[in-house]
PDB file of N, CA and C in Angstrom:
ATOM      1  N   UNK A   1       0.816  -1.189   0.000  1.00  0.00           N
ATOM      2  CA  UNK A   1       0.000   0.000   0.000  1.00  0.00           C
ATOM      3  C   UNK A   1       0.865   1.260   0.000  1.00  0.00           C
ATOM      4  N   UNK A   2       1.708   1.153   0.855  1.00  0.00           N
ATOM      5  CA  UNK A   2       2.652   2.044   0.868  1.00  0.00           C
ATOM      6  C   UNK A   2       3.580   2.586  -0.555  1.00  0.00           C
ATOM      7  N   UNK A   3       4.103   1.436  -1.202  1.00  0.00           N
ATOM      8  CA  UNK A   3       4.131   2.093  -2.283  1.00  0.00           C
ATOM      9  C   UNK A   3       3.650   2.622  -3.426  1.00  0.00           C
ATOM     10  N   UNK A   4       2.474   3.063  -3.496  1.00  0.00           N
ATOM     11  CA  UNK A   4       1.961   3.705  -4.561  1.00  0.00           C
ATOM     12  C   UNK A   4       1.758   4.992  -3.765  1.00  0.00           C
ATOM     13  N   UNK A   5       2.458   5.913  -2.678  1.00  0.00           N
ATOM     14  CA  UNK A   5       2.545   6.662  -2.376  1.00  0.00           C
ATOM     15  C   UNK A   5       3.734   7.597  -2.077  1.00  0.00           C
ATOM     16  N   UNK A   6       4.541   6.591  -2.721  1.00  0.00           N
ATOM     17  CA  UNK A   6       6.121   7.121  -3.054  1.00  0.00           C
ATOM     18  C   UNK A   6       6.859   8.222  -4.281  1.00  0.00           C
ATOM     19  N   UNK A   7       5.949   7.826  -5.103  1.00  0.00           N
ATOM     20  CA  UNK A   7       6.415   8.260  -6.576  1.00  0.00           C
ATOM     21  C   UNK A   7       6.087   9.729  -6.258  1.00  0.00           C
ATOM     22  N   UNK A   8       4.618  10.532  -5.651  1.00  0.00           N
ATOM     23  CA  UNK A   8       5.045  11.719  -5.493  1.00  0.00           C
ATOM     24  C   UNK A   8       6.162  12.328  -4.761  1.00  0.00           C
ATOM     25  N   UNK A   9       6.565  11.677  -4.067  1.00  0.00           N
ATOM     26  CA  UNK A   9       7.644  12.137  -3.379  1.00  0.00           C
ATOM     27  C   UNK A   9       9.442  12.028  -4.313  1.00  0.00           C
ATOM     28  N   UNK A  10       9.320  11.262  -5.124  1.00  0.00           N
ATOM     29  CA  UNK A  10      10.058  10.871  -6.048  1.00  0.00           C
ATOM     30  C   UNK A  10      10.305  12.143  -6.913  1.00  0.00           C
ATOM     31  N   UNK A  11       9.096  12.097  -6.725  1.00  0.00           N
ATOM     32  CA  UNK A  11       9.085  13.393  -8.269  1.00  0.00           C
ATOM     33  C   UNK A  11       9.448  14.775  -7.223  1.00  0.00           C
ATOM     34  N   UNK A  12       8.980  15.232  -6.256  1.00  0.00           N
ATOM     35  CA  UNK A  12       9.487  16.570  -5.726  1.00  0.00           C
ATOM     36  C   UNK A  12      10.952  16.407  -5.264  1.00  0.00           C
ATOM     37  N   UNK A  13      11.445  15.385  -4.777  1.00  0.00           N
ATOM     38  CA  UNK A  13      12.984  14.962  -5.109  1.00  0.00           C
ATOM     39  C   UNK A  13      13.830  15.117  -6.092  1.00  0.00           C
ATOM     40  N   UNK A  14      13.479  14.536  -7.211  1.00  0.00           N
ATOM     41  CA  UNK A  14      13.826  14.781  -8.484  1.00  0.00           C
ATOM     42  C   UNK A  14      13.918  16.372  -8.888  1.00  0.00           C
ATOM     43  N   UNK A  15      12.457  17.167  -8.789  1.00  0.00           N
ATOM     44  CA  UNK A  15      12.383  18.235  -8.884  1.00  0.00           C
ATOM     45  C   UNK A  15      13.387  19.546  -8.142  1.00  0.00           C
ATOM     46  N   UNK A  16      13.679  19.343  -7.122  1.00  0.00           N
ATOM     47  CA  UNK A  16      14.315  20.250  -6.066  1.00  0.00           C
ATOM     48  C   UNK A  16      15.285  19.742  -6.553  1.00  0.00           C
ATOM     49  N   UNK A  17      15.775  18.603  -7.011  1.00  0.00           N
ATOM     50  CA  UNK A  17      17.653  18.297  -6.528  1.00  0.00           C
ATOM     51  C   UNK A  17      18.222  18.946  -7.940  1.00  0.00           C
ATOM     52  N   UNK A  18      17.146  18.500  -9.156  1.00  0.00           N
ATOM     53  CA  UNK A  18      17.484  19.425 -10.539  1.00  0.00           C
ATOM     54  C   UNK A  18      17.805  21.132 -10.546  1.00  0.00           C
ATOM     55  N   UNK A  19      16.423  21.377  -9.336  1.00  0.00           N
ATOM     56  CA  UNK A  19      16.342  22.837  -9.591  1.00  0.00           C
ATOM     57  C   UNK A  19      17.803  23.758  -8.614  1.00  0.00           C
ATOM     58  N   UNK A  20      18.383  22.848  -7.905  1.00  0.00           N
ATOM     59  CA  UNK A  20      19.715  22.671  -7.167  1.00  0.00           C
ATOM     60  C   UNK A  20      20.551  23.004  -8.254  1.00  0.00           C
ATOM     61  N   UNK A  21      20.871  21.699  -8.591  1.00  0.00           N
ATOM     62  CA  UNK A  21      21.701  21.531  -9.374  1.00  0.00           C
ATOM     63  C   UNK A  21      21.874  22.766 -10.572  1.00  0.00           C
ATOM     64  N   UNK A  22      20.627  22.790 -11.379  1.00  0.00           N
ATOM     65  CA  UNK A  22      20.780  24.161 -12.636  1.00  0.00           C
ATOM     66  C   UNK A  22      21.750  25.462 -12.078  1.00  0.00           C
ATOM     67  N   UNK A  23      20.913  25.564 -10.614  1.00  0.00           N
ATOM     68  CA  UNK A  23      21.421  26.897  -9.978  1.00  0.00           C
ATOM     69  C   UNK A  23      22.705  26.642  -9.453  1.00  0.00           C
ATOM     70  N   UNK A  24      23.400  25.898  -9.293  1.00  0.00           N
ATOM     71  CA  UNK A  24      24.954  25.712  -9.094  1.00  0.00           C
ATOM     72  C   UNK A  24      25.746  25.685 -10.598  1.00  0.00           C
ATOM     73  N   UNK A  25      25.283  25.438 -11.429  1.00  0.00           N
ATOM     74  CA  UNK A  25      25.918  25.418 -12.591  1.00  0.00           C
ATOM     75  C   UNK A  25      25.602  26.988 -13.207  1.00  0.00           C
ATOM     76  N   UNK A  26      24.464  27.610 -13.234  1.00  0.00           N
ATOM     77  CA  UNK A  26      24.331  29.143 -14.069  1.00  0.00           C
ATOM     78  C   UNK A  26      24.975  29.833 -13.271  1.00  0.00           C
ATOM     79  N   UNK A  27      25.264  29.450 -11.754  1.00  0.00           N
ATOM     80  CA  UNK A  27      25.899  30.351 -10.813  1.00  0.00           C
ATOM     81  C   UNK A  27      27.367  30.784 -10.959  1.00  0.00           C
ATOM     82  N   UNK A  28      27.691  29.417 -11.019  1.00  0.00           N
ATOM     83  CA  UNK A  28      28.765  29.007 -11.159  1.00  0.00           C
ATOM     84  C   UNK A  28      29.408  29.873 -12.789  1.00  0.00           C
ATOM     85  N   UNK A  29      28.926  29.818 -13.743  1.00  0.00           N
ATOM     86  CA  UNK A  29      29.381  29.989 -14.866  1.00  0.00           C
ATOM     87  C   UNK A  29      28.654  31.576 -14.539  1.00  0.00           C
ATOM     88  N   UNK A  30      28.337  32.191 -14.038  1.00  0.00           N
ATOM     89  CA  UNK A  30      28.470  33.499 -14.362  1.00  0.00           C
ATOM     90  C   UNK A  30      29.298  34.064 -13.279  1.00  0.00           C
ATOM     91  N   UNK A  31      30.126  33.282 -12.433  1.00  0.00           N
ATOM     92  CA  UNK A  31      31.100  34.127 -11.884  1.00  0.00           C
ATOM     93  C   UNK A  31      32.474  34.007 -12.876  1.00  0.00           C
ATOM     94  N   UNK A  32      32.501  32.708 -13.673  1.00  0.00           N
ATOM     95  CA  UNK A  32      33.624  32.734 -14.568  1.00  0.00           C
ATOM     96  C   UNK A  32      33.650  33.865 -15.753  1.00  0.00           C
ATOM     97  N   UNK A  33      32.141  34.185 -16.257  1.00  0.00           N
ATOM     98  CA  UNK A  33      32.088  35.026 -17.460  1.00  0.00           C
ATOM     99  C   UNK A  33      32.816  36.414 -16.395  1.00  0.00           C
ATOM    100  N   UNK A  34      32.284  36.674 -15.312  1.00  0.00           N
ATOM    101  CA  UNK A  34      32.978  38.055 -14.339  1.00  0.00           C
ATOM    102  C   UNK A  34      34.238  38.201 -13.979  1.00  0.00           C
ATOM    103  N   UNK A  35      35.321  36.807 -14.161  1.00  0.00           N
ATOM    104  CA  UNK A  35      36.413  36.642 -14.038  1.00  0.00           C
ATOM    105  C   UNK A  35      37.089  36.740 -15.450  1.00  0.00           C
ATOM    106  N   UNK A  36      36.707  36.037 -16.745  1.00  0.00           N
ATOM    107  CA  UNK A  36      36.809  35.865 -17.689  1.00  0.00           C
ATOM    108  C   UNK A  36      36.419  36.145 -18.726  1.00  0.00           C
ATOM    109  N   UNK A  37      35.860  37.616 -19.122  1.00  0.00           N
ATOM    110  CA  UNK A  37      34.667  37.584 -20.181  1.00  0.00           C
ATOM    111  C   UNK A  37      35.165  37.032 -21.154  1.00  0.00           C
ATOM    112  N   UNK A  38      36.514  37.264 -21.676  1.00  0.00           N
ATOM    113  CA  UNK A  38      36.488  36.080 -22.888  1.00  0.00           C
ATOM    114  C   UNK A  38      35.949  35.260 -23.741  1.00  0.00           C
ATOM    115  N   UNK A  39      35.812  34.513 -22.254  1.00  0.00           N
ATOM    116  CA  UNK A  39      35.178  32.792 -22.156  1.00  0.00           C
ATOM    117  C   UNK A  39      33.964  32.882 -22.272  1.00  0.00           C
ATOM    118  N   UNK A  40      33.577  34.016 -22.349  1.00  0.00           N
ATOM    119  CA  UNK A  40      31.561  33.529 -22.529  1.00  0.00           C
ATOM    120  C   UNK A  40      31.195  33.045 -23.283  1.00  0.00           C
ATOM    121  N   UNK A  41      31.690  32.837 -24.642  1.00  0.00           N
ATOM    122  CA  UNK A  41      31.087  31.725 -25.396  1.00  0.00           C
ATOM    123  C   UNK A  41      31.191  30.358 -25.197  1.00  0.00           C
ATOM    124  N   UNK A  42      32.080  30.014 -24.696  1.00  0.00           N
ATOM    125  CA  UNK A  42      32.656  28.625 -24.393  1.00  0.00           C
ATOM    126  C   UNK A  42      31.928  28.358 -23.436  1.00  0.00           C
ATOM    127  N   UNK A  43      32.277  28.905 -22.009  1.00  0.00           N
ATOM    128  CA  UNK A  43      30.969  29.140 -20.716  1.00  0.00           C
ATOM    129  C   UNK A  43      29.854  28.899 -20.966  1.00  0.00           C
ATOM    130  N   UNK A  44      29.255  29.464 -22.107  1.00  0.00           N
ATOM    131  CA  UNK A  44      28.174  29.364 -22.061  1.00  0.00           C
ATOM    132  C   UNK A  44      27.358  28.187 -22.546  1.00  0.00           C
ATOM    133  N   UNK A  45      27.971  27.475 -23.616  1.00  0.00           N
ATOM    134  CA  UNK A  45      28.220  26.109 -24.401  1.00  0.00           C
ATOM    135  C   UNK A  45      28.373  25.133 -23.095  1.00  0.00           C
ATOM    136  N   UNK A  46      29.447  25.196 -22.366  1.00  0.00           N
ATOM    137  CA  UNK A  46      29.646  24.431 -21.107  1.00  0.00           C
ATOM    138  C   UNK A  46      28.336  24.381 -20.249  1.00  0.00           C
ATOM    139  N   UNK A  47      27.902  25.769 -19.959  1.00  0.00           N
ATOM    140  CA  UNK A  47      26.703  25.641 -19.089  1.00  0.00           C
ATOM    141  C   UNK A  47      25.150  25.199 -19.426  1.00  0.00           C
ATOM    142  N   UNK A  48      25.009  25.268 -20.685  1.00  0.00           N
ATOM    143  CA  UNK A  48      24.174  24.513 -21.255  1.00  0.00           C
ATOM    144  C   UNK A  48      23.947  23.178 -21.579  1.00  0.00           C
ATOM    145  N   UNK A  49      25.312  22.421 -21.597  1.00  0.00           N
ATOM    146  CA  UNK A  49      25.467  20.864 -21.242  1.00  0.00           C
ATOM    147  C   UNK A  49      25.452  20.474 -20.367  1.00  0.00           C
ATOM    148  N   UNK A  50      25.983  21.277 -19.200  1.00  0.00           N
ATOM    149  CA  UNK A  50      25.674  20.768 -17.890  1.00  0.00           C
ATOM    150  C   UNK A  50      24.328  21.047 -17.399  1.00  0.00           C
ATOM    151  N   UNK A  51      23.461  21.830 -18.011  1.00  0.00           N
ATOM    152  CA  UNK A  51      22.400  22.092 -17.748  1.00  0.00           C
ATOM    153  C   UNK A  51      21.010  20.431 -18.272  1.00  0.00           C
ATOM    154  N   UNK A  52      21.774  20.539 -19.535  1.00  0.00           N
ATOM    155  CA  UNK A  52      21.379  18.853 -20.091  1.00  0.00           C
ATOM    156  C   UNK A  52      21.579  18.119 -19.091  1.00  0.00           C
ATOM    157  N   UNK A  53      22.640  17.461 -19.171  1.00  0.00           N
ATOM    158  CA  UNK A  53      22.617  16.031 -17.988  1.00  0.00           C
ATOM    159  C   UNK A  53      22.196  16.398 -16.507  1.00  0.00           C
ATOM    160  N   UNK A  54      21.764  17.653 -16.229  1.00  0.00           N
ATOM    161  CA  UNK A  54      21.150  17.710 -14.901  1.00  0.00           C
ATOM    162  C   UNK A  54      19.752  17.398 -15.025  1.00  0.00           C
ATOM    163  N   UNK A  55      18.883  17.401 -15.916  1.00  0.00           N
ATOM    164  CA  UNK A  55      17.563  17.884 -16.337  1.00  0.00           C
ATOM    165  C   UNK A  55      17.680  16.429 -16.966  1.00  0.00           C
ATOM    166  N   UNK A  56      18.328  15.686 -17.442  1.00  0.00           N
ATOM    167  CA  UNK A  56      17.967  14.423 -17.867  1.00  0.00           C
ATOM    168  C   UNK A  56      18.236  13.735 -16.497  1.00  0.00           C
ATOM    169  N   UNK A  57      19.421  13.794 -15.439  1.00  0.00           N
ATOM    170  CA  UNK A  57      18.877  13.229 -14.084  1.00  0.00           C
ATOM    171  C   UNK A  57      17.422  13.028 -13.630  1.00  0.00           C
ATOM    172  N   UNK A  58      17.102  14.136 -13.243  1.00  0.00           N
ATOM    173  CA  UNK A  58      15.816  14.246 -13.112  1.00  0.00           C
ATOM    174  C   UNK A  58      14.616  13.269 -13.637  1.00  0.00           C
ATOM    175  N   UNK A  59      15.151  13.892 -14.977  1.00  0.00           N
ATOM    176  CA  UNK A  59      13.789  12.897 -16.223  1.00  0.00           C
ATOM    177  C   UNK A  59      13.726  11.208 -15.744  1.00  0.00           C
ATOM    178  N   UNK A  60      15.463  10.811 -15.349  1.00  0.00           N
ATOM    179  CA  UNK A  60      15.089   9.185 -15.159  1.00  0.00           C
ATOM    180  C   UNK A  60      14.460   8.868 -14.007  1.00  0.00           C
ATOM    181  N   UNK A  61      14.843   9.951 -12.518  1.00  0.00           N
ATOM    182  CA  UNK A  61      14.778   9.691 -11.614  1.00  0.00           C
ATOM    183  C   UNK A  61      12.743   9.961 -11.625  1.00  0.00           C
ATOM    184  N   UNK A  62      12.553  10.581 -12.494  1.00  0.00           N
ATOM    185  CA  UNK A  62      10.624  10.735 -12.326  1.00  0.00           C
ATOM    186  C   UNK A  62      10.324   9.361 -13.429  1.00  0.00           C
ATOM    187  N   UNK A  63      11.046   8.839 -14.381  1.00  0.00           N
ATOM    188  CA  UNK A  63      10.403   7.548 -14.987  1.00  0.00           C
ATOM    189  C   UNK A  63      10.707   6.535 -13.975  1.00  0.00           C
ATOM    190  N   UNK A  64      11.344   6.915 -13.358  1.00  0.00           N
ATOM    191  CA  UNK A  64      11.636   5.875 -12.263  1.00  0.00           C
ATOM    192  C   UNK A  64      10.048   5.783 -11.067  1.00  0.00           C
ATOM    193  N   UNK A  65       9.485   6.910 -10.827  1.00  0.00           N
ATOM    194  CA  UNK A  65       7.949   7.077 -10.477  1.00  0.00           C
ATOM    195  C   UNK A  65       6.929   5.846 -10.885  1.00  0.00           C
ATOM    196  N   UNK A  66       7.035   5.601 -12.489  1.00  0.00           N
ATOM    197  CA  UNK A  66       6.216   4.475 -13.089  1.00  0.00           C
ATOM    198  C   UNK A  66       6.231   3.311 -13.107  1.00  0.00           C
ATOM    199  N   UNK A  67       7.613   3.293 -12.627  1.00  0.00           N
ATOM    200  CA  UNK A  67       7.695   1.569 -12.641  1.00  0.00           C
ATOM    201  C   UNK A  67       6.977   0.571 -11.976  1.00  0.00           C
ATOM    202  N   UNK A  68       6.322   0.243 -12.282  1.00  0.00           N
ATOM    203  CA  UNK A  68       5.530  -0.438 -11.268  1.00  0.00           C
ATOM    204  C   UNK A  68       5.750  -2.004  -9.955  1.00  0.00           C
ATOM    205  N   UNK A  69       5.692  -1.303  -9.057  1.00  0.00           N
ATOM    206  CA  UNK A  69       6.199  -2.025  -7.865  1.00  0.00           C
ATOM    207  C   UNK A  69       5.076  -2.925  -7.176  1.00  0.00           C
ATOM    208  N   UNK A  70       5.637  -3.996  -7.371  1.00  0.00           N
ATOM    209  CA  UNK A  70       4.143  -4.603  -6.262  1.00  0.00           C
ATOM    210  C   UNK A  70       4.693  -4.852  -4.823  1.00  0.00           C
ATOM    211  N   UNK A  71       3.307  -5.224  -4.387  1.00  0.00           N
ATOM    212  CA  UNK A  71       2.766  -5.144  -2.813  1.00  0.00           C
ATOM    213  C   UNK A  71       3.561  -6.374  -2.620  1.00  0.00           C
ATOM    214  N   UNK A  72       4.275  -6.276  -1.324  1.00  0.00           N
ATOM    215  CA  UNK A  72       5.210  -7.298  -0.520  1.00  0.00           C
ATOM    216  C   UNK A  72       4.321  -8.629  -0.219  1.00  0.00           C
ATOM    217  N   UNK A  73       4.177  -9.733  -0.538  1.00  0.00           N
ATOM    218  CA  UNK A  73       3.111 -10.877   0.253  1.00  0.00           C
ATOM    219  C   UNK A  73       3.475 -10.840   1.185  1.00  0.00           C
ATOM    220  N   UNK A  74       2.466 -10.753   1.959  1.00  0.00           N
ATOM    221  CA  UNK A  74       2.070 -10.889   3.948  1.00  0.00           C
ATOM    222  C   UNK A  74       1.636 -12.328   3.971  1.00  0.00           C
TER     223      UNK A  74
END
């Protein structure tokens, strides 16, 4: 019973740890463009891939929500 009451919690997990994550990476890359303007094109290329594999974390960790789990026999 218990687990079909997990997956929301899955998903606001998923959600917060992504929305973490983005904000350590745009953060991150706009103190380098302030150190480096140079580099903002490159930076910015960089921060957009890392922005990918954070946001595809996420995506598995919420298909991971569907899988369907059965009830333990008692």
């Amino acid at each position: 019973m218990i687990v079909g009451y997990l997956a929301p919690i899955a998903f606001g997990l998923a959600s917060i740890g992504s929305a973490i994550g983005v904000g350590i990476v745009v953060g991150k890359t706009i103190e380098s463009v302030a150190r480096q303007p140079e580099l903002q094109g490159r930076l910015t290329g960089l921060m957009f891939l890392g922005i990918a594999f954070t946001e595809a974390l996420a995506f598995v960790a919420i298909a991971t929500g569907f899988i369907p789990f059965t009830a333990p026999a008692v």
